[in-house]
Protein backbone atom coordinates (compact mmCIF):
# COMPACT_ATOMS: atom_id res chain seq x y z
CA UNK A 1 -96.52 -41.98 25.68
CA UNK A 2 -92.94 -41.36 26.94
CA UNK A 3 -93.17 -44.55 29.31
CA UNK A 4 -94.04 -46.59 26.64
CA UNK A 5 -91.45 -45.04 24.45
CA UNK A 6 -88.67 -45.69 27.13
CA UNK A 7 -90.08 -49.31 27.69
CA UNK A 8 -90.29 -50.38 23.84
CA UNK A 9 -86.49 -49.20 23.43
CA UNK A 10 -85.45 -51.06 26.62
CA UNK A 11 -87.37 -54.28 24.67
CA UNK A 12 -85.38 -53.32 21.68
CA UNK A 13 -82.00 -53.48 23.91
CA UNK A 14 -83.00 -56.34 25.93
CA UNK A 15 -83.76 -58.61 22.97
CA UNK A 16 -79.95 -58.36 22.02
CA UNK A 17 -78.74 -58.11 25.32
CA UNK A 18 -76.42 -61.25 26.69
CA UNK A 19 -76.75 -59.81 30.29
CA UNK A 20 -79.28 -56.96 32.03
CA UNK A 21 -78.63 -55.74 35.38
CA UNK A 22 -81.28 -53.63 37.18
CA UNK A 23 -80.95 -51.57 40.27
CA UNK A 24 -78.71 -54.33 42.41
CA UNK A 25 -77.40 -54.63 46.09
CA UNK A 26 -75.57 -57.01 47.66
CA UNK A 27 -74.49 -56.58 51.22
CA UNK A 28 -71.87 -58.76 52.71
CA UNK A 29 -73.23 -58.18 56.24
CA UNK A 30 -73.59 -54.87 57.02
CA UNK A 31 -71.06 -54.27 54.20
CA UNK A 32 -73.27 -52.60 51.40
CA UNK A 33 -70.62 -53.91 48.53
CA UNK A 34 -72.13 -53.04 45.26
CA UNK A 35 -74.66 -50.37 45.13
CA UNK A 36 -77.57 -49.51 42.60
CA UNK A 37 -75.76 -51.56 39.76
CA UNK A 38 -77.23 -50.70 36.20
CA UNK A 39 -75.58 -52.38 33.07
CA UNK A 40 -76.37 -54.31 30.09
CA UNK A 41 -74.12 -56.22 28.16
CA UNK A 42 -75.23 -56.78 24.38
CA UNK A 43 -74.14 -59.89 22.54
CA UNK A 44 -70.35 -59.78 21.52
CA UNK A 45 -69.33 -56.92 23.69
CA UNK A 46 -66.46 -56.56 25.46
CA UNK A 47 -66.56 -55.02 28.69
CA UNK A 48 -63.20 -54.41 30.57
CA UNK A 49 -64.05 -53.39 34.38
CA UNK A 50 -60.87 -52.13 36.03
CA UNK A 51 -61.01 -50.07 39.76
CA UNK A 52 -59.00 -49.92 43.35
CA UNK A 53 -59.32 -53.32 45.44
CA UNK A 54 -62.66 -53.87 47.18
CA UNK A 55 -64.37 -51.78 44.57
CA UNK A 56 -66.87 -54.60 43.88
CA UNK A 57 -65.61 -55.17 40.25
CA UNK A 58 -65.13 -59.63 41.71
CA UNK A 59 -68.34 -59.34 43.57
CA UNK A 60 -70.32 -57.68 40.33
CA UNK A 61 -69.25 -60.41 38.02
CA UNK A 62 -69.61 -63.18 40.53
CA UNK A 63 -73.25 -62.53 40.92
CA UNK A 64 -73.17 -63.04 37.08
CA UNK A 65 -73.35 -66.90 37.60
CA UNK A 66 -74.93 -66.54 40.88
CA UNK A 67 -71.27 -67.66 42.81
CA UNK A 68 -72.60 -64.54 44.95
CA UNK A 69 -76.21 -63.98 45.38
CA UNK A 70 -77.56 -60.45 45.04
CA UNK A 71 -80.26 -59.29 47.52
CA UNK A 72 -81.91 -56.57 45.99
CA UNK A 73 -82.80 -55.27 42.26
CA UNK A 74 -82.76 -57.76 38.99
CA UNK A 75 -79.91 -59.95 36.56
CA UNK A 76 -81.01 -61.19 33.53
CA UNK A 77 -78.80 -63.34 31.89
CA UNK A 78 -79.65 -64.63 27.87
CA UNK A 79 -83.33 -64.16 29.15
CA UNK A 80 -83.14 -66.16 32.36
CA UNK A 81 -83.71 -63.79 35.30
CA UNK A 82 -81.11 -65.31 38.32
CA UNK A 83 -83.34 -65.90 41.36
CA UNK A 84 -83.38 -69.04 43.99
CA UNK A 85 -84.66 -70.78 41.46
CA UNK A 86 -82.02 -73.80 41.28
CA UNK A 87 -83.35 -75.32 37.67
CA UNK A 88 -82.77 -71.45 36.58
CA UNK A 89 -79.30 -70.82 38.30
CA UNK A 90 -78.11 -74.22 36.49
CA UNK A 91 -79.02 -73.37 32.57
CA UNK A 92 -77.00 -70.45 33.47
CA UNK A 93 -74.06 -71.61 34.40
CA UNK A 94 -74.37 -74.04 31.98
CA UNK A 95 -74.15 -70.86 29.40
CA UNK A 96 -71.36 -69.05 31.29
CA UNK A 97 -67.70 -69.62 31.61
CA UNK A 98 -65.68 -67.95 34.18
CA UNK A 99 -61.84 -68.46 34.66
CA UNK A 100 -60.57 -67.33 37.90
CA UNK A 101 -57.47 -65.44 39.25
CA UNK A 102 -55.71 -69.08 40.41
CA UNK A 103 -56.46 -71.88 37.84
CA UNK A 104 -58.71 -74.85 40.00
CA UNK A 105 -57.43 -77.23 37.94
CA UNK A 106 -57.82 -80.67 39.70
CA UNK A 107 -54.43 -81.82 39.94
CA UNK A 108 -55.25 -85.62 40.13
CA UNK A 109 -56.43 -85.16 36.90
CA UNK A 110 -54.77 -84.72 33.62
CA UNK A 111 -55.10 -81.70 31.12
CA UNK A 112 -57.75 -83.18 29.35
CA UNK A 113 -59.68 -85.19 32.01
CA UNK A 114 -59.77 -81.31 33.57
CA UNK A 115 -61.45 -80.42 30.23
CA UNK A 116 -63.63 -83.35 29.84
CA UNK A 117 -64.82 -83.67 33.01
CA UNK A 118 -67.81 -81.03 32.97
CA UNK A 119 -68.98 -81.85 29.05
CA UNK A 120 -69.16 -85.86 30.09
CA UNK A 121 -71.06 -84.93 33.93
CA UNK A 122 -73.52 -81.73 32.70
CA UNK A 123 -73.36 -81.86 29.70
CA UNK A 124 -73.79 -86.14 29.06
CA UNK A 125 -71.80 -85.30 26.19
CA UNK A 126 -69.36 -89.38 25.40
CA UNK A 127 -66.51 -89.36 26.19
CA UNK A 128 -64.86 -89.35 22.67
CA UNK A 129 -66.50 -86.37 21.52
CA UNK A 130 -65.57 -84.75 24.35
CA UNK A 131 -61.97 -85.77 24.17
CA UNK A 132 -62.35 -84.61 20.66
CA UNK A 133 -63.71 -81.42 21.58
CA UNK A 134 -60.84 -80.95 24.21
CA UNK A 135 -58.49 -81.34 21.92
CA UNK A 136 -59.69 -78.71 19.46
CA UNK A 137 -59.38 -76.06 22.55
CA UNK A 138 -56.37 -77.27 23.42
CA UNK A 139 -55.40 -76.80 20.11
CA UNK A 140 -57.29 -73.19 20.21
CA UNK A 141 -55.04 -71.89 23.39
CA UNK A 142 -51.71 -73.17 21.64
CA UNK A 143 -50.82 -76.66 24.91
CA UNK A 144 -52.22 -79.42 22.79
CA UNK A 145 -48.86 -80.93 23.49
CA UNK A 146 -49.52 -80.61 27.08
CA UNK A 147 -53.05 -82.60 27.07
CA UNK A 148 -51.58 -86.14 28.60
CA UNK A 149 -49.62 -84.18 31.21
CA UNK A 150 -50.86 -83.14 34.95
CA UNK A 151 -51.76 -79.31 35.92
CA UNK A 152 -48.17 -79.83 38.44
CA UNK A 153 -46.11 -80.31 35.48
CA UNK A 154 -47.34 -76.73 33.84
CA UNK A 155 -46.28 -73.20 34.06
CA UNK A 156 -48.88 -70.54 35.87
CA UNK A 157 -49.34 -69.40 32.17
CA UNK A 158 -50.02 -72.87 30.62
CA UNK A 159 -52.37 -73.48 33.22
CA UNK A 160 -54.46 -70.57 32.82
CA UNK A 161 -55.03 -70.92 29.43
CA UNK A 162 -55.95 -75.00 30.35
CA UNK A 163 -58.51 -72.86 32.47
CA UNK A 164 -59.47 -71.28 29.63
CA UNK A 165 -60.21 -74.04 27.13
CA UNK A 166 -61.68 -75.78 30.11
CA UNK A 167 -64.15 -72.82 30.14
CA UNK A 168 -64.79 -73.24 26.05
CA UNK A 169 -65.36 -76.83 26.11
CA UNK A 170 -68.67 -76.12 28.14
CA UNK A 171 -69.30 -74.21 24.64
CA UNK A 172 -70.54 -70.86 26.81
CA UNK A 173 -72.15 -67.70 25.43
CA UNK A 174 -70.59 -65.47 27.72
CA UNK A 175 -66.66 -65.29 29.83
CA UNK A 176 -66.31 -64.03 32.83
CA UNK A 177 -62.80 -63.19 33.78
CA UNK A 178 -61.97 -62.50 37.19
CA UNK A 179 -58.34 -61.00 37.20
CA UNK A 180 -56.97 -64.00 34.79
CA UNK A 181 -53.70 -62.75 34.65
CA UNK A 182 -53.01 -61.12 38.01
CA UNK A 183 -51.44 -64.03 39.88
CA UNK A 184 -49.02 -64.97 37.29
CA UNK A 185 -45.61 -63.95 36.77
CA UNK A 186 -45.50 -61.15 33.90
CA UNK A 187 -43.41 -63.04 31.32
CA UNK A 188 -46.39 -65.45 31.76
CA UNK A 189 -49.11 -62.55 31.16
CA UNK A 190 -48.93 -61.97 27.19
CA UNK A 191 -49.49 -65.43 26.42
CA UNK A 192 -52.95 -65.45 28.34
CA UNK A 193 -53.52 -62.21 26.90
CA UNK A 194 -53.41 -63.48 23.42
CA UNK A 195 -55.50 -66.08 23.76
CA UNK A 196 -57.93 -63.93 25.06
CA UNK A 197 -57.50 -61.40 21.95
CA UNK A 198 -57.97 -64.27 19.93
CA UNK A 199 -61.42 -65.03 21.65
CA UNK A 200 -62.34 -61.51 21.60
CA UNK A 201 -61.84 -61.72 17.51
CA UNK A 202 -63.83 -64.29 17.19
CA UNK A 203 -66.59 -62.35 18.60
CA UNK A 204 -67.12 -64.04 22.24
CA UNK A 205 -69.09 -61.99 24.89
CA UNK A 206 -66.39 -61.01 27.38
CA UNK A 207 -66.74 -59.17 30.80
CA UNK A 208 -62.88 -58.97 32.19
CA UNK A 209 -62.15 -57.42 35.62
CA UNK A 210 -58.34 -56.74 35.49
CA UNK A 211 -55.62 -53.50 35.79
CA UNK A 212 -54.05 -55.02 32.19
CA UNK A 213 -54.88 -51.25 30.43
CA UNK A 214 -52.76 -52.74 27.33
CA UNK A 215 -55.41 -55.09 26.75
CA UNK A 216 -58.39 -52.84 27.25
CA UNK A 217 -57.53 -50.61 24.50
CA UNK A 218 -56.99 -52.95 22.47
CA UNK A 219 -60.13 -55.45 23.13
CA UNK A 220 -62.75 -53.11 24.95
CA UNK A 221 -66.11 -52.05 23.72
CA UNK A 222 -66.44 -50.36 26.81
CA UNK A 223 -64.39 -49.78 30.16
CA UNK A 224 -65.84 -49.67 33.27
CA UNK A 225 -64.62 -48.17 36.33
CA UNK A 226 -65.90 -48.85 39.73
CA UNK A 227 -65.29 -47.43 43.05
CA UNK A 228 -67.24 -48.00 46.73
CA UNK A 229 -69.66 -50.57 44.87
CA UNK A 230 -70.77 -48.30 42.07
CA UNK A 231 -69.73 -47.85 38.29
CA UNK A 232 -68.26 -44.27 38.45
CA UNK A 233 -67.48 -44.33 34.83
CA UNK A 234 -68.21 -46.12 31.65
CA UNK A 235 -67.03 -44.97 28.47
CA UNK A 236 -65.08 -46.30 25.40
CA UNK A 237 -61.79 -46.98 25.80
CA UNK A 238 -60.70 -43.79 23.22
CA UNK A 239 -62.64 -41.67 25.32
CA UNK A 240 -62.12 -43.10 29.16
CA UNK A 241 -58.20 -43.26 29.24
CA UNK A 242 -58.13 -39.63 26.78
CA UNK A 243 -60.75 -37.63 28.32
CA UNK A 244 -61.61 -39.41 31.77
CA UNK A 245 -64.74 -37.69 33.34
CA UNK A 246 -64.74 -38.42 37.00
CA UNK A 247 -62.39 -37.27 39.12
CA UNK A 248 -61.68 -40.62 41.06
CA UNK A 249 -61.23 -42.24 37.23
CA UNK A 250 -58.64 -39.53 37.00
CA UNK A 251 -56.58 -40.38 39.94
CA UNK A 252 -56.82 -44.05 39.54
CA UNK A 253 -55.64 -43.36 36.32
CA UNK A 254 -52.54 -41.20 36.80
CA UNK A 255 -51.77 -43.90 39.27
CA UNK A 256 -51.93 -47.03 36.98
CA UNK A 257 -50.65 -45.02 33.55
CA UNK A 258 -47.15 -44.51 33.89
């Protein structure tokens, strides 16, 4: 009776969940980089995931959209289990954003040829409505100005939030954020920031790995702390800067919190 108890409230999770991870590995090698990984997601969390380098917080959210493939245990993302199977790998990413440390912004291409590009090739969405729909994101992240202009002729800051709207236009159900703010200069980092509060309001799944504590408070459902390729910690954001469990949270803590 228990077992089914257990299993009828992991349906009633599961139904609402965005993303389910059971019992993963991944090795790099010999190089056992994320270890017994358990963690849903439900729909419009947010889910800050901060740690020391080489903790596996990039790996973990990279296997997310299958950029790294996980050898062991299950992901489950809006239903689709990730496996080799190409035709299931593909509606995922076609439901996932993900904006990266550095911007990969084509720089051939203007601001809004970047953002069209992926509606008009995956998504056979014309041309104008994609323009259209550019625009509107453009709009969103505050550069509309900057839409006939080339990635070159942008600050760090303007082109991360092009990175971001690039991300929207695909109209995703979940962002991934892999350190968005960590390579840009810090007069640069509020005005990424924002736009991600601004997402965050409006209710958009969010898993961000970054060290900006600021914006965890503020944003978080839940904070995350890994450490040697497991989650250590995982609390609300009240309880996991106040009252830290873990000793390791503690120290990483006292070293970030000045």
């Amino acid at each position: 009776m228990k077992e089914e108890e257990t299993k009828k409230m992991h349906d009633g999770q599961a139904e609402n969940a965005m993303v389910e991870i059971i019992d993963m590995h991944k090795w790099f090698g010999e190089f056992h980089v994320l270890q017994g990984i358990n963690l849903t997601v439900q729909k419009k969390e947010r889910i800050v995931i901060c740690g020391p380098s080489g903790s596996g917080k990039s790996t973990l959210i990279r296997c997310i959209n299958r950029l790294e493939e996980h050898q062991k245990g299950r992901i489950i993302v809006d239903g689709i289990e990730l496996t080799s199977n190409i035709k299931n790998i593909e509606k995922v990413r076609a439901e996932v954003g993900m904006v990266f440390q550095h911007f990969n912004l084509f720089p051939h291409l203007t601001i809004i040829d970047n953002l069209t590009l992926g509606p008009i090739w995956v998504r056979k969405v014309p041309k104008a409505e994609a323009e259209e729909t550019a625009m509107f994101y453009l709009e969103k992240v505050h550069i509309a100005e900057q839409a006939r202009k080339y990635p070159g002729q942008l600050s760090g800051g303007q082109q991360q939030r092009v990175a971001i709207a690039r991300s929207l236009c695909m109209k995703p159900k979940l962002m991934l954020f892999d350190e968005p703010t960590s390579a840009l200069d810090p007069e640069m980092i509020k005005e990424v920031l924002d736009v991600m509060i601004e997402l965050a309001q409006e209710g958009m799944t969010m898993l961000v790995v970054t060290h900006e504590m600021g914006f965890a408070k503020s944003v978080a459902h839940r904070v995350l702390f890994m450490d040697y390729g497991r989650i250590v910690e995982a609390n609300t954001p009240e309880e996991f800067f106040d009252n830290p469990q873990h000793d390791r949270t503690k120290l990483f803590l006292s070293q970030i919190l000045h």
